[in-house]
Protein backbone atom coordinates (compact mmCIF):
# COMPACT_ATOMS: atom_id res chain seq x y z
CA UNK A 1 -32.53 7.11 -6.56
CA UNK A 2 -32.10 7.66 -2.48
CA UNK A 3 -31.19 11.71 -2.07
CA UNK A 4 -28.22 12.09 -0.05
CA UNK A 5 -28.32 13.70 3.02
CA UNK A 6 -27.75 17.73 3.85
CA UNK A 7 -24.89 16.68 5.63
CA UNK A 8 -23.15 14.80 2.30
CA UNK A 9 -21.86 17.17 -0.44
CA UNK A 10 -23.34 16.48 -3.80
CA UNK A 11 -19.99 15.92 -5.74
CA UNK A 12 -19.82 16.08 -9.29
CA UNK A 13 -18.18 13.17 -11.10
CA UNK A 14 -14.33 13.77 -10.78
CA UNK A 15 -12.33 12.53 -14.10
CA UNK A 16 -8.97 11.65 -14.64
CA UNK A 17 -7.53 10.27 -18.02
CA UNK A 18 -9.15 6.80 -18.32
CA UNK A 19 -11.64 6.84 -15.33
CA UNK A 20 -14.20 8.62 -13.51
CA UNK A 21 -15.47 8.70 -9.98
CA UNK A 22 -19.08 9.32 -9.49
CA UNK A 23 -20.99 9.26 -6.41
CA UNK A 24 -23.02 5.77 -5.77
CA UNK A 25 -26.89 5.31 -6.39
CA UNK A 26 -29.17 3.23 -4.79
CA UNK A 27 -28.81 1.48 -8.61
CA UNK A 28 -25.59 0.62 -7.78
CA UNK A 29 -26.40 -1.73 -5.02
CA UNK A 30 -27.24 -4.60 -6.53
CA UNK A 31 -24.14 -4.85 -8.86
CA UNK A 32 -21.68 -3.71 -6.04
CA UNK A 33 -22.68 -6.50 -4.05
CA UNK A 34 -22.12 -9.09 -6.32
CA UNK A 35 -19.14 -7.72 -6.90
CA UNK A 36 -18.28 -8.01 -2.83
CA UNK A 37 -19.77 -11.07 -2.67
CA UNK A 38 -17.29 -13.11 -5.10
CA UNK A 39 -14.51 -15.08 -2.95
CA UNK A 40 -11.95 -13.31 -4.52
CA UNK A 41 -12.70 -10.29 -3.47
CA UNK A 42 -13.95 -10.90 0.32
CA UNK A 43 -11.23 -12.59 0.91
CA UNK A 44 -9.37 -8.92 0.94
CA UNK A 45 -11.90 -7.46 3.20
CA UNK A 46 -12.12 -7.31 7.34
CA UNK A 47 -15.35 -8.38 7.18
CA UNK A 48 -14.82 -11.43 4.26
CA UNK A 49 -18.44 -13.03 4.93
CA UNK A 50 -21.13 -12.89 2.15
CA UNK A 51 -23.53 -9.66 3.11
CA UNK A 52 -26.61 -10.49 2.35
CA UNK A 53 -28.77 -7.86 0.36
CA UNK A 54 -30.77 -6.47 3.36
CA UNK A 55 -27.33 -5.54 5.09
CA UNK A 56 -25.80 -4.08 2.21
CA UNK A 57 -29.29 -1.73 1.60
CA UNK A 58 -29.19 -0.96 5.17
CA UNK A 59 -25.29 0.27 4.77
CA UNK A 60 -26.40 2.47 2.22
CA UNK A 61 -29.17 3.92 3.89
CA UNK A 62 -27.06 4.68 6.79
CA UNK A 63 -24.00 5.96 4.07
CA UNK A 64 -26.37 8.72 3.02
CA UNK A 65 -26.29 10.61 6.07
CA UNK A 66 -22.42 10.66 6.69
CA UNK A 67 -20.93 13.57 5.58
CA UNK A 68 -17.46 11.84 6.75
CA UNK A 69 -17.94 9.23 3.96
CA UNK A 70 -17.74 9.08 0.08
CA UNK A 71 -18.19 5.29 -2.26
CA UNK A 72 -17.60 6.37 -5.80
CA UNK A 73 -18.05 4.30 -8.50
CA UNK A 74 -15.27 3.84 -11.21
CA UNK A 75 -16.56 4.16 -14.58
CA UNK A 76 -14.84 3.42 -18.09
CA UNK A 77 -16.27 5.02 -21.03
CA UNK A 78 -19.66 5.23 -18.98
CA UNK A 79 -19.88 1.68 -17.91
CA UNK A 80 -19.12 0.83 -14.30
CA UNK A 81 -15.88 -1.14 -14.12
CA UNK A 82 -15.48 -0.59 -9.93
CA UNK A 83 -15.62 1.29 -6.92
CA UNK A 84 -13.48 3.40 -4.51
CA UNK A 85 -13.93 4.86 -1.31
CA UNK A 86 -12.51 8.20 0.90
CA UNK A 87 -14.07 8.06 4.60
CA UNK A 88 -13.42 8.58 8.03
CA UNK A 89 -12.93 12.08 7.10
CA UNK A 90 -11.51 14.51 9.83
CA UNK A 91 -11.15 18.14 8.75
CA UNK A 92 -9.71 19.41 11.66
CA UNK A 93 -6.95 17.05 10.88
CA UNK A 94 -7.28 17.32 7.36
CA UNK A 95 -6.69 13.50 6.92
CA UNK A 96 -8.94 10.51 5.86
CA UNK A 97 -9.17 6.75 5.16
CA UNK A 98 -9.22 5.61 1.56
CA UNK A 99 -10.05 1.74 0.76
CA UNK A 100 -13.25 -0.23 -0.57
CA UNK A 101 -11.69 -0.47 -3.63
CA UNK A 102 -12.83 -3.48 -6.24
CA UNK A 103 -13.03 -4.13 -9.56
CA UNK A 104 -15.61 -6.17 -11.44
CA UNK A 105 -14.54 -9.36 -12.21
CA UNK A 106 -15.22 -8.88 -16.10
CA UNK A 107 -12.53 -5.63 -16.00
CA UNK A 108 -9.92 -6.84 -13.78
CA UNK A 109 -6.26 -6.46 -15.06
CA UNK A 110 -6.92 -3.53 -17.26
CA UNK A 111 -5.40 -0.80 -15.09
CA UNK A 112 -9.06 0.70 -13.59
CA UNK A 113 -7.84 1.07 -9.55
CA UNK A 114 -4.55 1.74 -10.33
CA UNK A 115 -6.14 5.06 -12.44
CA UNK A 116 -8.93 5.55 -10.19
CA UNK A 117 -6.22 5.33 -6.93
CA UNK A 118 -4.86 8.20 -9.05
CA UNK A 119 -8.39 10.54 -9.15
CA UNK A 120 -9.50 10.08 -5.52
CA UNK A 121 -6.15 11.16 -4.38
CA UNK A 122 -6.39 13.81 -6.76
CA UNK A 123 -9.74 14.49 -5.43
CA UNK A 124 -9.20 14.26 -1.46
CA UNK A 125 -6.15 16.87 -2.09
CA UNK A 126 -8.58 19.55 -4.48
CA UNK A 127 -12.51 18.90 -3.41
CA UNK A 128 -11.81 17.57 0.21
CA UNK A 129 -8.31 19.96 1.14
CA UNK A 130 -6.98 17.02 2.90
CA UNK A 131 -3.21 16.61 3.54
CA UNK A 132 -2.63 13.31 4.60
CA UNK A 133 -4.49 9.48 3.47
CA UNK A 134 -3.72 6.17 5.12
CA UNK A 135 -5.74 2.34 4.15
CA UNK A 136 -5.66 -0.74 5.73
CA UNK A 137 -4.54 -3.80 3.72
CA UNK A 138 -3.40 -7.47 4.48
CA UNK A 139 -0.17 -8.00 4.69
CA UNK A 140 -0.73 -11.10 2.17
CA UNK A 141 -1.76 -8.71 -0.22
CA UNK A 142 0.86 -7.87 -2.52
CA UNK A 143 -0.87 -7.41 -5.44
CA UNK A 144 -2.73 -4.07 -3.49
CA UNK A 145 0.64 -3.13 -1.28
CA UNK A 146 2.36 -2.55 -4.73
CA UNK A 147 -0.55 -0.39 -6.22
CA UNK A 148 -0.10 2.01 -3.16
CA UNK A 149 3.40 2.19 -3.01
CA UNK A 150 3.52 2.90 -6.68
CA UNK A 151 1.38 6.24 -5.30
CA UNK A 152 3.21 7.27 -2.87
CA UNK A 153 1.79 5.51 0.30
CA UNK A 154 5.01 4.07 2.50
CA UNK A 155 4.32 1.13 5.43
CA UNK A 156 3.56 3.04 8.68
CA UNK A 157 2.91 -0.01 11.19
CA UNK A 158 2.25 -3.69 11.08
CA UNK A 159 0.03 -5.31 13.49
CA UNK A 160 -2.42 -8.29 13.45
CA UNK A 161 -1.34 -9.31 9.70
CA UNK A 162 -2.79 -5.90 8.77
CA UNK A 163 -0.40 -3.00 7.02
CA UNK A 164 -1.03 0.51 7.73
CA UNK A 165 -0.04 3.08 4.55
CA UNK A 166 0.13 6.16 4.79
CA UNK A 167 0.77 9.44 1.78
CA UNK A 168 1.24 13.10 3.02
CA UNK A 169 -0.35 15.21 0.16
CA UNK A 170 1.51 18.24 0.50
């Protein structure tokens, strides 16, 4: 396991009432990317090329000294069912990006992000003291758009076949 950084706080995992969010391990890697990798799943992504290992290990490497940026993994009765990210984090502002999120292919349908969309809002308003969270998503993604509407994100701007979302926490 890589250490994290000075700069990152070492966050204990964060549970709601079917999930938990724990920081990612160098472990991880490996089953993340295949994860990424699948068509299905770059397809929702800016950057919907294959990474290749070497890229995704460098990511991480640089990931470990942000203190701006936080992957979790999304376990399910201690077995990693996906992931979900907070980043960009300003707290002058007191506002950050949330995104990254997948599921594994083998847990898909069974309600994971929708609960773990729950928790890292949960935990950007209590560990982080944020106040305000906006993503990114496809316009073509419905499936995702009605996920965050159902918590509270509304359309803020449309541009280039990209949605921005936005949720005030307060």
């Amino acid at each position: 396991m890589v250490e994290l950084a000075p700069s990152k706080l070492t966050l204990a995992p964060f549970q709601g009432l079917g999930v938990t969010l724990r920081l990612i391990v160098e472990s991880d890697l490996q089953t993340t990317l295949q994860w990424r990798n699948r068509d299905d799943a770059r397809r929702w992504f800016k950057t919907s090329a294959p990474l290749a290992w070497a890229d995704h290990h460098a990511w991480f490497q640089k990931y470990g000294a942000r203190a701006d940026d936080y992957l979790f993994i999304v376990e399910a009765q201690g077995v990693a069912v996906g992931q979900a990210s907070v980043y960009q984090i300003n707290p002058s502002t007191q506002s950050a990006e949330v995104g990254r999120f997948l599921v594994s292919p083998e847990h898909s349908g069974r309600g994971y992000i929708d609960e773990a969309c729950a928790v890292l809002i949960t935990l950007c308003k209590e560990q982080f003291k944020l106040n305000y969270l906006f993503l990114e998503v496809f316009e073509e993604n419905q499936r995702a758009i009605k996920l965050y509407k159902h918590h509270g994100f509304v359309q803020e701007q449309s541009q280039g076949g990209l949605l921005r979302m936005g949720l005030h926490l307060d």
